[in-house]
N, C-alpha and C. Protein backbone atom coordinates (compact mmCIF):
# COMPACT_ATOMS: atom_id res chain seq x y z
N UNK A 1 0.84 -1.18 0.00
CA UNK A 1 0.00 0.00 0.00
C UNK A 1 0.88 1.23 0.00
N UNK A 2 0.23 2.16 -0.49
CA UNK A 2 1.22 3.62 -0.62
C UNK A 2 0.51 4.33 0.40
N UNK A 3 1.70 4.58 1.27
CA UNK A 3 1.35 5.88 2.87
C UNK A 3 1.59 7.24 2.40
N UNK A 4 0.75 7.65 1.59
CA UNK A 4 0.96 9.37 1.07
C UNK A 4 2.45 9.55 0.79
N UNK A 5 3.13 10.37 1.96
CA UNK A 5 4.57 10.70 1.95
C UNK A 5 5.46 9.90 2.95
N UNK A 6 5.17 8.58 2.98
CA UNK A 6 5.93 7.72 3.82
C UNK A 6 6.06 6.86 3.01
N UNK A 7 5.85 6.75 1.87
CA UNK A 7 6.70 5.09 1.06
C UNK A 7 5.45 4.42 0.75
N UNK A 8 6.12 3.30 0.77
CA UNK A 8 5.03 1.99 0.01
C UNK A 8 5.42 1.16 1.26
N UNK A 9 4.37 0.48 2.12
CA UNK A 9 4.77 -0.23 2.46
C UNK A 9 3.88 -2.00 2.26
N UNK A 10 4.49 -3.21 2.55
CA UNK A 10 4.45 -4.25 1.91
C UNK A 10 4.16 -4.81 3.25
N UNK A 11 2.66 -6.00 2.67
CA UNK A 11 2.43 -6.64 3.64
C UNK A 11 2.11 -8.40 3.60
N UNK A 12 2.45 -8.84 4.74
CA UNK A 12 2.23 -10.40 4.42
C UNK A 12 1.07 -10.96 4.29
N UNK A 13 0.89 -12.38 3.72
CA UNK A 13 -0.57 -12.60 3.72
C UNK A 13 -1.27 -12.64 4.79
N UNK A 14 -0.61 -13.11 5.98
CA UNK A 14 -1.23 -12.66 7.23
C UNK A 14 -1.19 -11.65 7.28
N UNK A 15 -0.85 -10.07 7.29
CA UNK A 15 -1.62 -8.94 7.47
C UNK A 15 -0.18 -8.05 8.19
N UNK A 16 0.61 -8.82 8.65
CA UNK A 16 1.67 -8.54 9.29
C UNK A 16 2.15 -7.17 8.28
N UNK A 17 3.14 -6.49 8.46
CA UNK A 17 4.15 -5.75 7.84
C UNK A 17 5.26 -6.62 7.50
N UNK A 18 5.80 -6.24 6.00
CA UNK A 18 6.87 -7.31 5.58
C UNK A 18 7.97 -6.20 4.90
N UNK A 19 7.76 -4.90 5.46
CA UNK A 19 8.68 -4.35 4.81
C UNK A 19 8.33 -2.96 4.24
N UNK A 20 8.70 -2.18 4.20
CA UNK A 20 8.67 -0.74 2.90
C UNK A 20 9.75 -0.02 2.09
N UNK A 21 9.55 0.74 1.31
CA UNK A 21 10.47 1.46 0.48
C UNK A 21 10.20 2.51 0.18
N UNK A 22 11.07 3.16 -0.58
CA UNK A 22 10.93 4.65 -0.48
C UNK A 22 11.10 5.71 0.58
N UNK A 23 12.09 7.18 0.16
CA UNK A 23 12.26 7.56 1.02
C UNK A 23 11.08 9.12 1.13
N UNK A 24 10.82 8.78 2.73
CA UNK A 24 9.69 9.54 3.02
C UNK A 24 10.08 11.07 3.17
N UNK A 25 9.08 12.04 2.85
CA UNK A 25 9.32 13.25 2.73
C UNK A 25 10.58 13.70 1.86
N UNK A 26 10.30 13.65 0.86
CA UNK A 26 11.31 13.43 -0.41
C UNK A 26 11.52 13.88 -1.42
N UNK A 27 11.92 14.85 -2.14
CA UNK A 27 11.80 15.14 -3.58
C UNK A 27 12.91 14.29 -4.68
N UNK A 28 13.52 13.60 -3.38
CA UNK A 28 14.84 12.74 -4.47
C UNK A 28 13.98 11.81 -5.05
N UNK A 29 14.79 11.42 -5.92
CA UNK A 29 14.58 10.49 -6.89
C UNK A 29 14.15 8.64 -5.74
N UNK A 30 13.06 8.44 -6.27
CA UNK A 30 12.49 6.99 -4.68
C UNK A 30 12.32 7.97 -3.68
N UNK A 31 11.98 9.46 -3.58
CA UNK A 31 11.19 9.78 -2.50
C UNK A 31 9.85 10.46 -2.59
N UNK A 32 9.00 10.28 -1.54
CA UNK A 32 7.40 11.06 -1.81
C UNK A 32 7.14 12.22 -0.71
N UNK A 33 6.13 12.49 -1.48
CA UNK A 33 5.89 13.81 -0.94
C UNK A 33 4.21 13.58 -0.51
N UNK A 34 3.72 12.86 -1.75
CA UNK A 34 2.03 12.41 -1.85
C UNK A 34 1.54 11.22 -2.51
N UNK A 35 2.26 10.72 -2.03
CA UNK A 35 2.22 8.86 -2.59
C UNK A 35 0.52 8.74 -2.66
N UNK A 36 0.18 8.61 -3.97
CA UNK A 36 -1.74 8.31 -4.13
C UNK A 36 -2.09 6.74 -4.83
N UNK A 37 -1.73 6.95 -5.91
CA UNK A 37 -2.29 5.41 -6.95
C UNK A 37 -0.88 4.61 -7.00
N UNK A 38 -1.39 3.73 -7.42
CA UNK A 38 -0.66 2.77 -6.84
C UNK A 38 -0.88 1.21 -7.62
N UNK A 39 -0.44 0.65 -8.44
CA UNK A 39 -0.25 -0.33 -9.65
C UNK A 39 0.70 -1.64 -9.50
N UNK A 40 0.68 -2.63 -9.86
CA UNK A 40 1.74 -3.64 -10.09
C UNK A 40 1.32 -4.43 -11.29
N UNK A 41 3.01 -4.35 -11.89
CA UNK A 41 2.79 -5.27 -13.12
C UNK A 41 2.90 -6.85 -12.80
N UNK A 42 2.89 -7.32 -14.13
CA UNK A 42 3.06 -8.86 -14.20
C UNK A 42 4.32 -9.65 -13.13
N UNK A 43 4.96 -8.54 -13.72
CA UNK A 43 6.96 -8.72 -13.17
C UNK A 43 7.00 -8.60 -11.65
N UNK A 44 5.48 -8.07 -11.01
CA UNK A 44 6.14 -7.34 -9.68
C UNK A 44 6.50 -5.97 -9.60
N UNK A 45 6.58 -5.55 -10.36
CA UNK A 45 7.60 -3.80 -10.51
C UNK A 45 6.37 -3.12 -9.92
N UNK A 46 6.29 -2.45 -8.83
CA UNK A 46 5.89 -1.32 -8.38
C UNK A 46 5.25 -0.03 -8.99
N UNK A 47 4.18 0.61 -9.18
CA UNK A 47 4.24 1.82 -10.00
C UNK A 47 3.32 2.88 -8.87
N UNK A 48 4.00 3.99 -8.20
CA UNK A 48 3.41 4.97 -7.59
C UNK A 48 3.31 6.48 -8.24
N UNK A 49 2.11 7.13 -7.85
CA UNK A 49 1.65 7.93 -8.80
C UNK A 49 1.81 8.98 -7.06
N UNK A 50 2.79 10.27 -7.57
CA UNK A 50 2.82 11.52 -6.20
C UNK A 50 2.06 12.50 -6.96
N UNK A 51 0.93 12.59 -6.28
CA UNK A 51 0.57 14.28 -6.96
C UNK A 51 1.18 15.46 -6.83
N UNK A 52 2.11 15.94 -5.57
CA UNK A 52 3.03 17.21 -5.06
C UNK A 52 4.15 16.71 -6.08
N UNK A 53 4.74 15.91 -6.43
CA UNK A 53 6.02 15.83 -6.93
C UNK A 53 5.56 15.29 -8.22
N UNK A 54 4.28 15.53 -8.99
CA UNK A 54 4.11 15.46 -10.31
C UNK A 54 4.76 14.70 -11.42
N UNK A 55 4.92 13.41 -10.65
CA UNK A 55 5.70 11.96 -11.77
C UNK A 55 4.96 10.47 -10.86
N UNK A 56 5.53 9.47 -12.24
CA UNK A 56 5.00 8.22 -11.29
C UNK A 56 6.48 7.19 -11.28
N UNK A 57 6.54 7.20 -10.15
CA UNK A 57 8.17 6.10 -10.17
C UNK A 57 7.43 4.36 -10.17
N UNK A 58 8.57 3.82 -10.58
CA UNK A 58 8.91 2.69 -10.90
C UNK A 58 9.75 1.54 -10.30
N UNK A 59 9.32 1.00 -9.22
CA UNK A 59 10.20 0.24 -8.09
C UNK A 59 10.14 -1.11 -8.81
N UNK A 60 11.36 -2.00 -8.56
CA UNK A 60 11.53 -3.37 -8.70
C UNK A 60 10.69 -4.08 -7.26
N UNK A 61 10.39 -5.58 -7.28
CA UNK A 61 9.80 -6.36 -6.70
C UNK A 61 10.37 -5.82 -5.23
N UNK A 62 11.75 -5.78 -5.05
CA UNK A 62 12.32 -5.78 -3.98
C UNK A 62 12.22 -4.09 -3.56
N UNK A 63 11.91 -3.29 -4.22
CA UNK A 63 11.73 -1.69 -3.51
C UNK A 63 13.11 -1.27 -4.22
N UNK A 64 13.47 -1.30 -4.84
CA UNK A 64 15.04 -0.49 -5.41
C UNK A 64 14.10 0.55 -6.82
N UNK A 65 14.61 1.35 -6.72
CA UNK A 65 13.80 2.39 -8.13
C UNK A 65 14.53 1.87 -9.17
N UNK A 66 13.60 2.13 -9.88
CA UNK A 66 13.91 1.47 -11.08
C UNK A 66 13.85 2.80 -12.43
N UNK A 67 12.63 3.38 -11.89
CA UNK A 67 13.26 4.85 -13.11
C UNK A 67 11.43 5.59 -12.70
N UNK A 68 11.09 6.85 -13.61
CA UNK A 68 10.14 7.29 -13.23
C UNK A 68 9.54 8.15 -14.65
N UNK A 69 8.15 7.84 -14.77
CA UNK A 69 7.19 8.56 -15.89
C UNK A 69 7.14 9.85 -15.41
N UNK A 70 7.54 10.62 -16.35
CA UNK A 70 7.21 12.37 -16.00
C UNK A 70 6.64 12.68 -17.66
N UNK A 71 6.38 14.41 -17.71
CA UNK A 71 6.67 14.87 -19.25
C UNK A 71 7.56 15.67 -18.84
N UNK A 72 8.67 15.77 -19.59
CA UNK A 72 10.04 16.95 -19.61
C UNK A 72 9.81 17.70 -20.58
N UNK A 73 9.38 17.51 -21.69
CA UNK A 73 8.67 18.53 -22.91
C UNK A 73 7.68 19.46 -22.45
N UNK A 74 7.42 20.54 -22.09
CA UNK A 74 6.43 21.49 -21.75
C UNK A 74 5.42 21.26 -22.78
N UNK A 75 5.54 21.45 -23.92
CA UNK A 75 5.07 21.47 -24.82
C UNK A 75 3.78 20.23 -25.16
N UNK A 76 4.32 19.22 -24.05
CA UNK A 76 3.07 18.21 -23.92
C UNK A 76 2.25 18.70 -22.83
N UNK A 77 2.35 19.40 -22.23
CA UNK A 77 1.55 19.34 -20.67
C UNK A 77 2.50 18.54 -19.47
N UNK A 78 2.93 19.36 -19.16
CA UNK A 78 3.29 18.39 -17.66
C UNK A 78 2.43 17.91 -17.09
N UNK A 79 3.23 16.92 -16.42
CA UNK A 79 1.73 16.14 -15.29
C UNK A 79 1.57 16.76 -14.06
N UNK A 80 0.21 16.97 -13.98
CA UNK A 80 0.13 18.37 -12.67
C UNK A 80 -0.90 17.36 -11.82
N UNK A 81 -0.46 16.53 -10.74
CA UNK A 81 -0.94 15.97 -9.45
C UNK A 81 -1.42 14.81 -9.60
N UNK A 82 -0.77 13.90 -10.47
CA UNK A 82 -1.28 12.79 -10.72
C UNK A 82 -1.65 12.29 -9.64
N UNK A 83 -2.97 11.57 -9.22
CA UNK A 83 -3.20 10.89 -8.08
C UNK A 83 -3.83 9.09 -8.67
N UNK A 84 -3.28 8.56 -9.80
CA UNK A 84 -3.79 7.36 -9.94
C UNK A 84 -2.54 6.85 -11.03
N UNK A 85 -2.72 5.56 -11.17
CA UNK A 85 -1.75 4.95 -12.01
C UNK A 85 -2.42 3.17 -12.67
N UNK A 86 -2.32 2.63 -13.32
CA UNK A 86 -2.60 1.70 -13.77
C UNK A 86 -1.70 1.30 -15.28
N UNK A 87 -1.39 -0.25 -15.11
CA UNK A 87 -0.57 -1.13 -16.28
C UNK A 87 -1.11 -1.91 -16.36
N UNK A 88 -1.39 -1.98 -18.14
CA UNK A 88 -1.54 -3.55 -18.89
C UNK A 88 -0.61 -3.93 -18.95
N UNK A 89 -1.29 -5.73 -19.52
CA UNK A 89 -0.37 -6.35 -20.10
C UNK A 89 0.96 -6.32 -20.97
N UNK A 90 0.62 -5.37 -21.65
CA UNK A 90 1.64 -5.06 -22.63
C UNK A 90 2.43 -4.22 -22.08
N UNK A 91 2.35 -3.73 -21.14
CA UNK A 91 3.44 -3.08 -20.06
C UNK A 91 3.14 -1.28 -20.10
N UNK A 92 2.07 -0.72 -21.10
CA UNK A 92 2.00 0.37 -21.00
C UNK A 92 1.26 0.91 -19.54
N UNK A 93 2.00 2.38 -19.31
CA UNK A 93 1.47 3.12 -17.95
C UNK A 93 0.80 3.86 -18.05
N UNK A 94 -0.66 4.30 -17.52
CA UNK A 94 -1.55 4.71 -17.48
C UNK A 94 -1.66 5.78 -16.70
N UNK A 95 -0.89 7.03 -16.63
CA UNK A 95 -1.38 7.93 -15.00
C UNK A 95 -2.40 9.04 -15.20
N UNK A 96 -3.02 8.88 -14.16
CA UNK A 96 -4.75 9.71 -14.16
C UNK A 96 -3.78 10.98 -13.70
N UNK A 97 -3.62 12.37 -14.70
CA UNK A 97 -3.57 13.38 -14.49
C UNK A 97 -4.53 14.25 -14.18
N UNK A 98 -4.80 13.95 -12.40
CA UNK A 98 -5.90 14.92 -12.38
C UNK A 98 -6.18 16.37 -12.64
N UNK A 99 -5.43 17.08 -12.29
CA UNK A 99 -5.40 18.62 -12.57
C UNK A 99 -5.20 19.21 -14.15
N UNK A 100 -5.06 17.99 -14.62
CA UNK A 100 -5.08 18.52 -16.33
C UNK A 100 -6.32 17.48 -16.96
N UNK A 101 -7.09 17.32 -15.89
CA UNK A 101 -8.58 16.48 -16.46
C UNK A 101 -8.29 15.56 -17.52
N UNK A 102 -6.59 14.47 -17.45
CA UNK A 102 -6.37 13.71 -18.67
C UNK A 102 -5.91 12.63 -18.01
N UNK A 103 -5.63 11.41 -18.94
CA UNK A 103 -5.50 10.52 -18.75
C UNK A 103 -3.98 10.11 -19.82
N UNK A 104 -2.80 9.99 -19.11
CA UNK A 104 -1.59 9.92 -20.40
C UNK A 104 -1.39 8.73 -19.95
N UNK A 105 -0.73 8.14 -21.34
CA UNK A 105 0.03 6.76 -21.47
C UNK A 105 1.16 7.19 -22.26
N UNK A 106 1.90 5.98 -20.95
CA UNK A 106 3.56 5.83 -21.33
C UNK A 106 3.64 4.79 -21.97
N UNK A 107 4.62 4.51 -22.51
CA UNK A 107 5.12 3.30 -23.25
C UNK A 107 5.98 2.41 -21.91
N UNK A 108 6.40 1.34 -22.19
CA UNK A 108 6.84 0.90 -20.92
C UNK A 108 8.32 0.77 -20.33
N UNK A 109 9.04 2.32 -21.53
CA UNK A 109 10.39 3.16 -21.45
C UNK A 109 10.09 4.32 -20.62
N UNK A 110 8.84 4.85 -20.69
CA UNK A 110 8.41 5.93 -19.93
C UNK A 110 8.48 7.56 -20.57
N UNK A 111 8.19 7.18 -22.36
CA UNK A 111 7.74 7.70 -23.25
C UNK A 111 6.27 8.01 -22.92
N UNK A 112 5.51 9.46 -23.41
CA UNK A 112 3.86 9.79 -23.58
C UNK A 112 4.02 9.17 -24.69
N UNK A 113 3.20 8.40 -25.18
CA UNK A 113 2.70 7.88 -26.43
C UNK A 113 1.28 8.74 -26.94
N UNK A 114 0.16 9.01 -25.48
CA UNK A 114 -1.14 8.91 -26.24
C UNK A 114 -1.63 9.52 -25.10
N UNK A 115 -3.05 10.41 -24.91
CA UNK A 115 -3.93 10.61 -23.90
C UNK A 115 -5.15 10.72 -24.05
N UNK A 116 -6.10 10.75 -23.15
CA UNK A 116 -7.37 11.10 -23.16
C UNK A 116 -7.92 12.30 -22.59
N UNK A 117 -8.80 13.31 -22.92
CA UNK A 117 -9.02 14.33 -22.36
C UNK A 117 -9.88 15.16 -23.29
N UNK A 118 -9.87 16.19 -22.98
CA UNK A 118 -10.60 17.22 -24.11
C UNK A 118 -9.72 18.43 -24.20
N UNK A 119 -8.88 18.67 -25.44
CA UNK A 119 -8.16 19.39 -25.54
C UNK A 119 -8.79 20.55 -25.76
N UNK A 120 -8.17 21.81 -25.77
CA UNK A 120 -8.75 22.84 -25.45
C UNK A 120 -8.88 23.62 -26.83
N UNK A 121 -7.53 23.37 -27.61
CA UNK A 121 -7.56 23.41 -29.22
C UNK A 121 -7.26 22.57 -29.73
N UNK A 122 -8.58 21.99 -29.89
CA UNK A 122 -8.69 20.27 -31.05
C UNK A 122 -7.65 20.02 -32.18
N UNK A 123 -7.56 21.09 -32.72
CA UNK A 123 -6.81 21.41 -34.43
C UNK A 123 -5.25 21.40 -33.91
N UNK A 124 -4.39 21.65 -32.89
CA UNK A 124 -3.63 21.70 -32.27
C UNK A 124 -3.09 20.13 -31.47
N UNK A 125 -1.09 19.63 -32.66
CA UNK A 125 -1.44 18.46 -31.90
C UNK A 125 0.17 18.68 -31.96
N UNK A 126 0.92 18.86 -30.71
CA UNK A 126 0.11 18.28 -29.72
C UNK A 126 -0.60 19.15 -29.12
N UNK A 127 -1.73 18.89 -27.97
CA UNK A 127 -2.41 19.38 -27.17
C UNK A 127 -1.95 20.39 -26.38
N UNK A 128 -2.02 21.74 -26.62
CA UNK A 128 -1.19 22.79 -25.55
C UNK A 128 -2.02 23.11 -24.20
N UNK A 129 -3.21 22.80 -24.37
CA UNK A 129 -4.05 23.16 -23.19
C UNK A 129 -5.39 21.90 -22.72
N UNK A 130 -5.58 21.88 -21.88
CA UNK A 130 -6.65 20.65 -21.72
C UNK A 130 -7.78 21.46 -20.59
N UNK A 131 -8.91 21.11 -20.53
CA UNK A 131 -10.26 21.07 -20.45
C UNK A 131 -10.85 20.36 -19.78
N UNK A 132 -11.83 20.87 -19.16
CA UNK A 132 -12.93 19.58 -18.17
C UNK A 132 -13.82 19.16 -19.30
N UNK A 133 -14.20 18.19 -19.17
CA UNK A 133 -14.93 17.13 -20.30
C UNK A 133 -16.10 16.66 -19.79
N UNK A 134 -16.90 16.50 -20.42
CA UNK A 134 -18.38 16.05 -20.17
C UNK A 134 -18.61 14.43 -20.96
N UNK A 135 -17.89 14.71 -21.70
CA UNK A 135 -18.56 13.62 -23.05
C UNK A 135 -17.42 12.06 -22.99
N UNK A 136 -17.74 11.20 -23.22
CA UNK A 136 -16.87 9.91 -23.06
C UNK A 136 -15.73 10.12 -23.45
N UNK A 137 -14.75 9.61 -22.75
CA UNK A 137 -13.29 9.51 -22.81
C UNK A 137 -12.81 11.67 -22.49
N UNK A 138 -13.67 11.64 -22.30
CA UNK A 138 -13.20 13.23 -21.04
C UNK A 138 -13.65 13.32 -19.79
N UNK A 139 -12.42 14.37 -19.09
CA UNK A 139 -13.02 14.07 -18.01
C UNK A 139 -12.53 15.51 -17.06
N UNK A 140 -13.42 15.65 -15.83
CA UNK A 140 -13.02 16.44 -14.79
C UNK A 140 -12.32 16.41 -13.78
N UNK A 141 -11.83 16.08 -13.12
CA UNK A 141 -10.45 15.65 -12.10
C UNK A 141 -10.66 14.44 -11.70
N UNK A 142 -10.18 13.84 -12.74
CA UNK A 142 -10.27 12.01 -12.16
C UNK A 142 -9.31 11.71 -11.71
N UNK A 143 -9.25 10.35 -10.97
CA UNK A 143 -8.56 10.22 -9.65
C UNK A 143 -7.82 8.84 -10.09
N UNK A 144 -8.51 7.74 -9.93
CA UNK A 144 -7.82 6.36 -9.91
C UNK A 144 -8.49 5.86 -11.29
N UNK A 145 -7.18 4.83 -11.18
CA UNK A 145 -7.44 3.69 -12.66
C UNK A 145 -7.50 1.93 -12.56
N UNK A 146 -7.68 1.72 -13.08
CA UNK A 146 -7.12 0.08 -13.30
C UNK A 146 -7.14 -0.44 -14.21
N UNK A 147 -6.92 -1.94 -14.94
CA UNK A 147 -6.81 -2.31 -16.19
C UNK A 147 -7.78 -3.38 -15.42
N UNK A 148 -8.68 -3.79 -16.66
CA UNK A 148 -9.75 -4.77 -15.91
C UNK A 148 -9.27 -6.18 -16.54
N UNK A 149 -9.52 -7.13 -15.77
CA UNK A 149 -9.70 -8.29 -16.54
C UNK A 149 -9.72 -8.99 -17.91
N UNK A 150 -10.58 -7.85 -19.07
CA UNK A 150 -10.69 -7.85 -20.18
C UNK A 150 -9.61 -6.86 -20.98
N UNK A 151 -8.75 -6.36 -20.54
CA UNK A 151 -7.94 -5.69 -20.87
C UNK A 151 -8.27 -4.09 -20.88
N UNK A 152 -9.55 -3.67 -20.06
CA UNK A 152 -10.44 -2.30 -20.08
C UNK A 152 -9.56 -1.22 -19.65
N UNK A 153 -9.17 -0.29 -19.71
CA UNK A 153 -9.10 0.75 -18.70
C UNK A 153 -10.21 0.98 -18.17
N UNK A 154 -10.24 1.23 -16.84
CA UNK A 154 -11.42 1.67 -15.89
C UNK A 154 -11.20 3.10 -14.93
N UNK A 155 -11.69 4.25 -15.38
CA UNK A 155 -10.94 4.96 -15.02
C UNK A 155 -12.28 6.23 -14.11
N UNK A 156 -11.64 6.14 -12.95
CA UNK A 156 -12.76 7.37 -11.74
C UNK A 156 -12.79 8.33 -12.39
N UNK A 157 -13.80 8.98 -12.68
CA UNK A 157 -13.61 10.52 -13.27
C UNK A 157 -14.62 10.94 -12.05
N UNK A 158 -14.29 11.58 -11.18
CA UNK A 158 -14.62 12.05 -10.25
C UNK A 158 -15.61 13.11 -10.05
N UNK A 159 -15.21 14.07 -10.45
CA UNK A 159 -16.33 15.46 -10.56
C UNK A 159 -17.18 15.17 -11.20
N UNK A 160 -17.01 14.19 -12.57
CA UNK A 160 -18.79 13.98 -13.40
C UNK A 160 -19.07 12.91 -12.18
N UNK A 161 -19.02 12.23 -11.59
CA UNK A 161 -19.47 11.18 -10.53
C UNK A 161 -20.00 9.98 -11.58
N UNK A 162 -18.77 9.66 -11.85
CA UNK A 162 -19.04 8.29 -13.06
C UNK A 162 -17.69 7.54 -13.15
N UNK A 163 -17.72 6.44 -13.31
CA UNK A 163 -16.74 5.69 -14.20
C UNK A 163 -16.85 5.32 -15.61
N UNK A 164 -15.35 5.55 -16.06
CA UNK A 164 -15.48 5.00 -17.41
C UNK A 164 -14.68 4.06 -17.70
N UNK A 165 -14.98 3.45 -18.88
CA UNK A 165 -14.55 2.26 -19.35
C UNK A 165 -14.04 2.62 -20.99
N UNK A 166 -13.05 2.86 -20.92
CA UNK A 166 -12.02 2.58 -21.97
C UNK A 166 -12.16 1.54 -22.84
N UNK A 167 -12.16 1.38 -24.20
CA UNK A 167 -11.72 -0.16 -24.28
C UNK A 167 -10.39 -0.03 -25.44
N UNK A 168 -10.08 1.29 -26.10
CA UNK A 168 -9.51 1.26 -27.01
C UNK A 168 -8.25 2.66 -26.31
N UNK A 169 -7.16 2.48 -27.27
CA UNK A 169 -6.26 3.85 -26.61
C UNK A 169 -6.85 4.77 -26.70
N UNK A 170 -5.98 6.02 -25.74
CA UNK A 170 -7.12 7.33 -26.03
C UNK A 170 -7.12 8.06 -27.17
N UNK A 171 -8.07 9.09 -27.21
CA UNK A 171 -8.58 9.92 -28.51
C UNK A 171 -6.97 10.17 -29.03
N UNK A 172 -6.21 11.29 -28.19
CA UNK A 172 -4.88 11.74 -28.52
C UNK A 172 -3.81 10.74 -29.15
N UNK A 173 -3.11 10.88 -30.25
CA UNK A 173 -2.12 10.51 -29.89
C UNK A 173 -0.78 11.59 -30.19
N UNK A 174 0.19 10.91 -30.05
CA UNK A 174 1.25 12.18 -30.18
C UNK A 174 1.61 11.66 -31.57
N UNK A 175 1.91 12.91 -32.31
CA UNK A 175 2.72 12.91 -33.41
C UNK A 175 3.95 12.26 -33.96
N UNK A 176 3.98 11.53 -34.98
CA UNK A 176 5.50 10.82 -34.57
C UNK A 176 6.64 12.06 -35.75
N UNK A 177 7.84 12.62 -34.89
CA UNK A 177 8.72 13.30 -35.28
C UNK A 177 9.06 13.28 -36.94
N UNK A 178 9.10 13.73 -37.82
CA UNK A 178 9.37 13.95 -38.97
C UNK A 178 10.79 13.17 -39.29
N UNK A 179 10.74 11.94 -40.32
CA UNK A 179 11.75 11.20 -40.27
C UNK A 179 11.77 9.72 -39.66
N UNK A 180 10.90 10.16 -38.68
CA UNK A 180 10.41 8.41 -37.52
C UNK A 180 8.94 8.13 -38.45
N UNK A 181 9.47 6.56 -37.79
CA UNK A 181 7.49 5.61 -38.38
C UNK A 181 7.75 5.64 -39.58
N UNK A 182 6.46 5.40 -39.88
CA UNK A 182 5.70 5.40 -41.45
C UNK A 182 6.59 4.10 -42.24
């Protein structure tokens, strides 16, 4: 479980404490400030989502960091208070950017690939500004995620007082650089 700004800590199947990681009250790199959502892949790897320190890190089975999803490009939107996180199968990361009413996916290098939201100028890609959303696959400060069973995103959108259900990537995607793809 993630303790806000005290780490992750790990528990046995009896209920006991078996351990934690992360260093508490933290802006270093493995430390929190607002430890919220909270994910595990196939592998075990850890994924915590801080809303004050606006990234989601990446712990191995054993609590050692392993690396962390941010945007460093302004030009995409930084992530402003993520409080949720969720991974498929295929290893992509999911973090519920609440304060930018979006939903971004990483690749499972910790590349934006793609998001969901309602951009503010549609015709504009990438997305310079984002929007509270009314209409499917937008949203108003949503909170937590998960990947369902069927491979769904399931994602709290909070202020409309609804969940949604994903089934395909989101509306956005990012542009691929002039020279890459195709």
């Amino acid at each position: 479980m993630v303790d806000g700004a005290h780490g992750v800590k790990k528990f046995a199947l009896s209920g006991g404490l078996a351990g934690r990681f992360g260093v508490p009250l933290s802006d270093a790199p493995g430390g929190f400030r607002a430890g919220d959502g909270i994910a595990i892949d196939a592998a075990g790897n850890v994924y915590v989502a801080d809303a004050l320190l606006n990234r989601v890190q990446r712990f191995g089975p054993d609590g050692a960091l392993i690396g962390q999803f941010a945007i460093a490009d302004p030009a995409l939107i930084v992530l402003d208070h993520p409080r949720g996180v969720a991974v498929d199968q295929a290893g992509s990361v999911y973090a519920v950017d609440t304060d930018n009413h979006r939903l971004v996916v990483f690749s499972s290098t910790g590349e934006p690939v793609a998001w969901a939201g309602r951009c503010a100028d549609e015709e504009v890609v990438p997305c310079a500004r984002m929007r509270i959303g009314y209409e499917p696959g937008q949203f108003t400060f949503p909170h937590h995620a998960t990947v369902s069973g069927r491979g769904e995103l399931v994602v709290a959108d909070r202020y409309n007082a609804r969940v949604q259900v994903l089934k395909a990537h989101p509306l956005w995607v990012l542009p691929t650089p002039a020279g890459e793809g195709a």
